[in-house]
Protein backbone atom coordinates (compact mmCIF):
# COMPACT_ATOMS: atom_id res chain seq x y z
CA UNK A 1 0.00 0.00 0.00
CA UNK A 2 0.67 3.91 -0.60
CA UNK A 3 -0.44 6.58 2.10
CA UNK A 4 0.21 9.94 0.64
CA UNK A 5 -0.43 13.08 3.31
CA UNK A 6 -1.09 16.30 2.11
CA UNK A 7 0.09 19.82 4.07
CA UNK A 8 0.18 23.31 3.30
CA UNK A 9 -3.31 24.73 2.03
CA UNK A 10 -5.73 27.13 3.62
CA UNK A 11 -6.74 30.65 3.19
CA UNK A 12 -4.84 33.64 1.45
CA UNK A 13 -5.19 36.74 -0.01
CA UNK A 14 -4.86 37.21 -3.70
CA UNK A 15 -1.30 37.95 -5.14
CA UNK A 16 -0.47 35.76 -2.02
CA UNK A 17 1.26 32.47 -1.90
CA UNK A 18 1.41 29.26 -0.81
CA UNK A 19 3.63 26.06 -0.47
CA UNK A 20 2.29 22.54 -0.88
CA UNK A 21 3.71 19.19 0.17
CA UNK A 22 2.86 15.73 -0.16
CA UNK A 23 5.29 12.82 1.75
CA UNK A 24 4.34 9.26 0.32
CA UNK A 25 5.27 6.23 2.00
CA UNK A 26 4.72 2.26 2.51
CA UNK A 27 5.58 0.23 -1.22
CA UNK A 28 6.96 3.10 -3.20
CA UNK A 29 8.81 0.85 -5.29
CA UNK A 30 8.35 2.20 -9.14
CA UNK A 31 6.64 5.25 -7.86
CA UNK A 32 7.39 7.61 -11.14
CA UNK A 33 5.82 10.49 -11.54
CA UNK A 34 4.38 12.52 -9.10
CA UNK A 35 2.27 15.25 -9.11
CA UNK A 36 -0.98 17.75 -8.61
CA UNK A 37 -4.59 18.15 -9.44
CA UNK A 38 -7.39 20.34 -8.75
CA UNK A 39 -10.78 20.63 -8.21
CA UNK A 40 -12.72 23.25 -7.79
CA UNK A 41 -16.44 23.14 -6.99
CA UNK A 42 -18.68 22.67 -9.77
CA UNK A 43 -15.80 21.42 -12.25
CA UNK A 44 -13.99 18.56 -12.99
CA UNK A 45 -11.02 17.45 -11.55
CA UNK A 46 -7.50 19.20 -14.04
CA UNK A 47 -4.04 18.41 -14.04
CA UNK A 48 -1.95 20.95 -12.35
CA UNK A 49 1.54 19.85 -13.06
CA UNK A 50 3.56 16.77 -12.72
CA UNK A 51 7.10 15.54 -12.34
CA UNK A 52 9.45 12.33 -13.53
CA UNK A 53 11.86 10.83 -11.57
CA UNK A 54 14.80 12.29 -13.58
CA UNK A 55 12.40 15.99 -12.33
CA UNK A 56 11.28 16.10 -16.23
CA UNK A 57 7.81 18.51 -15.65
CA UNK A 58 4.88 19.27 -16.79
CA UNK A 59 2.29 22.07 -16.35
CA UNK A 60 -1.31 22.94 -17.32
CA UNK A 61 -0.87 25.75 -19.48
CA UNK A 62 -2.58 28.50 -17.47
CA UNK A 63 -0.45 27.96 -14.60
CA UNK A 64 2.78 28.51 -15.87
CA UNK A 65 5.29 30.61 -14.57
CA UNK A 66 3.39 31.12 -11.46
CA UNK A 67 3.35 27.48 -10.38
CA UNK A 68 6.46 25.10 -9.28
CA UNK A 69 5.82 21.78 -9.25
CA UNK A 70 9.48 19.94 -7.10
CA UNK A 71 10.27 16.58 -5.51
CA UNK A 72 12.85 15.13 -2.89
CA UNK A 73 13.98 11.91 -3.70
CA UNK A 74 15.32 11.34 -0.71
CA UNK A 75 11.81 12.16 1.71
CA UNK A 76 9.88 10.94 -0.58
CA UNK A 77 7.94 14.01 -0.99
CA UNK A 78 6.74 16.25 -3.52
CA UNK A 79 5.77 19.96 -3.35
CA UNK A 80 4.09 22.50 -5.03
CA UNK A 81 4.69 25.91 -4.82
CA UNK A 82 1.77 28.56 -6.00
CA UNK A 83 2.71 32.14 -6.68
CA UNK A 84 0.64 35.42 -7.59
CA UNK A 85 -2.75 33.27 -6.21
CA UNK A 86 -5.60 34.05 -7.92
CA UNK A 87 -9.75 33.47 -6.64
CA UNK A 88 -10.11 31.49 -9.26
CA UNK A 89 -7.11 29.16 -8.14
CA UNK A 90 -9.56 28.34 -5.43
CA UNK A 91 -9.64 24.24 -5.05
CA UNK A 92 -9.26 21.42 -3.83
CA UNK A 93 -5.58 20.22 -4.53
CA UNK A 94 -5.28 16.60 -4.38
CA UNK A 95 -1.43 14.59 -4.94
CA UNK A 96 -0.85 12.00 -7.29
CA UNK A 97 1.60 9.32 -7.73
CA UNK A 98 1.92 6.70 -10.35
CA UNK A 99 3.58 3.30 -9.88
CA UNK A 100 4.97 3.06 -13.32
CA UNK A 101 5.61 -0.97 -12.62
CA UNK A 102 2.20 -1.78 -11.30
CA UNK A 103 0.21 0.57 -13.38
CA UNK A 104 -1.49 1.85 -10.28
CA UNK A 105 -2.55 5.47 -9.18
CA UNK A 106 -2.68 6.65 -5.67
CA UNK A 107 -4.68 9.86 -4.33
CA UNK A 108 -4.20 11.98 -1.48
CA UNK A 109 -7.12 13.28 0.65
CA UNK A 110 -6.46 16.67 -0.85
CA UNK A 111 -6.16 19.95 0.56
CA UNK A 112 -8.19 23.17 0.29
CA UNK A 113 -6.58 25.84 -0.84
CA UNK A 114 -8.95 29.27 -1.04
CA UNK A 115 -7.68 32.15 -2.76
CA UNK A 116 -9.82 35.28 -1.08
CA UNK A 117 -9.64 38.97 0.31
């Protein structure tokens, strides 16, 4: 099994900014890429940006150069940070890992992240 745990969202003002990390643990053997959704209420669920094992990346268009999607090998963990927030970045972020030997996708709980003044 894979627990992935989720820190870092809440509430800030726009133009504000925010750091997001997610540690995975238990069988991470072939865990590959890595990376973050959102959801926001009403919509469905987009890719935010992801990240190889050799840190290759990969953004949703809208969100680049004011997202940073980075990983630590060695904890395991994966972060996100979000610059220049926006209301409309307002979500539910949610972690992602794909065990690229098993063909197998794991979820975090997510975290709410509300972009507000």
């Amino acid at each position: 099994q894979v627990q992935l745990v989720e820190s870092g969202g809440g509430l800030v003002q726009p133009g504000g900014s925010l750091r997001l990390s997610c540690a995975v643990s238990g069988n991470i053997f072939g865990i590959e890429i890595m990376g973050w959704y959102r959801q926001a209420p009403g919509k469905q669920r987009e890719l935010v940006a992801t990240i190889t094992g050799s840190n290759s990346t990969n953004y949703a268009d809208s969100l680049k150069g004011r997202f940073t999607i980075s990983r630590d090998n060695a904890k395991n963990t994966v972060y996100l940070q979000m610059n220049s927030l926006k209301p409309e970045d307002t979500a539910v972020y949610y972690c992602n890992v794909k065990n690229v030997v098993l063909l197998t996708n794991y979820w975090g709980q997510g975290t709410q992240v509300t972009v507000s003044s």
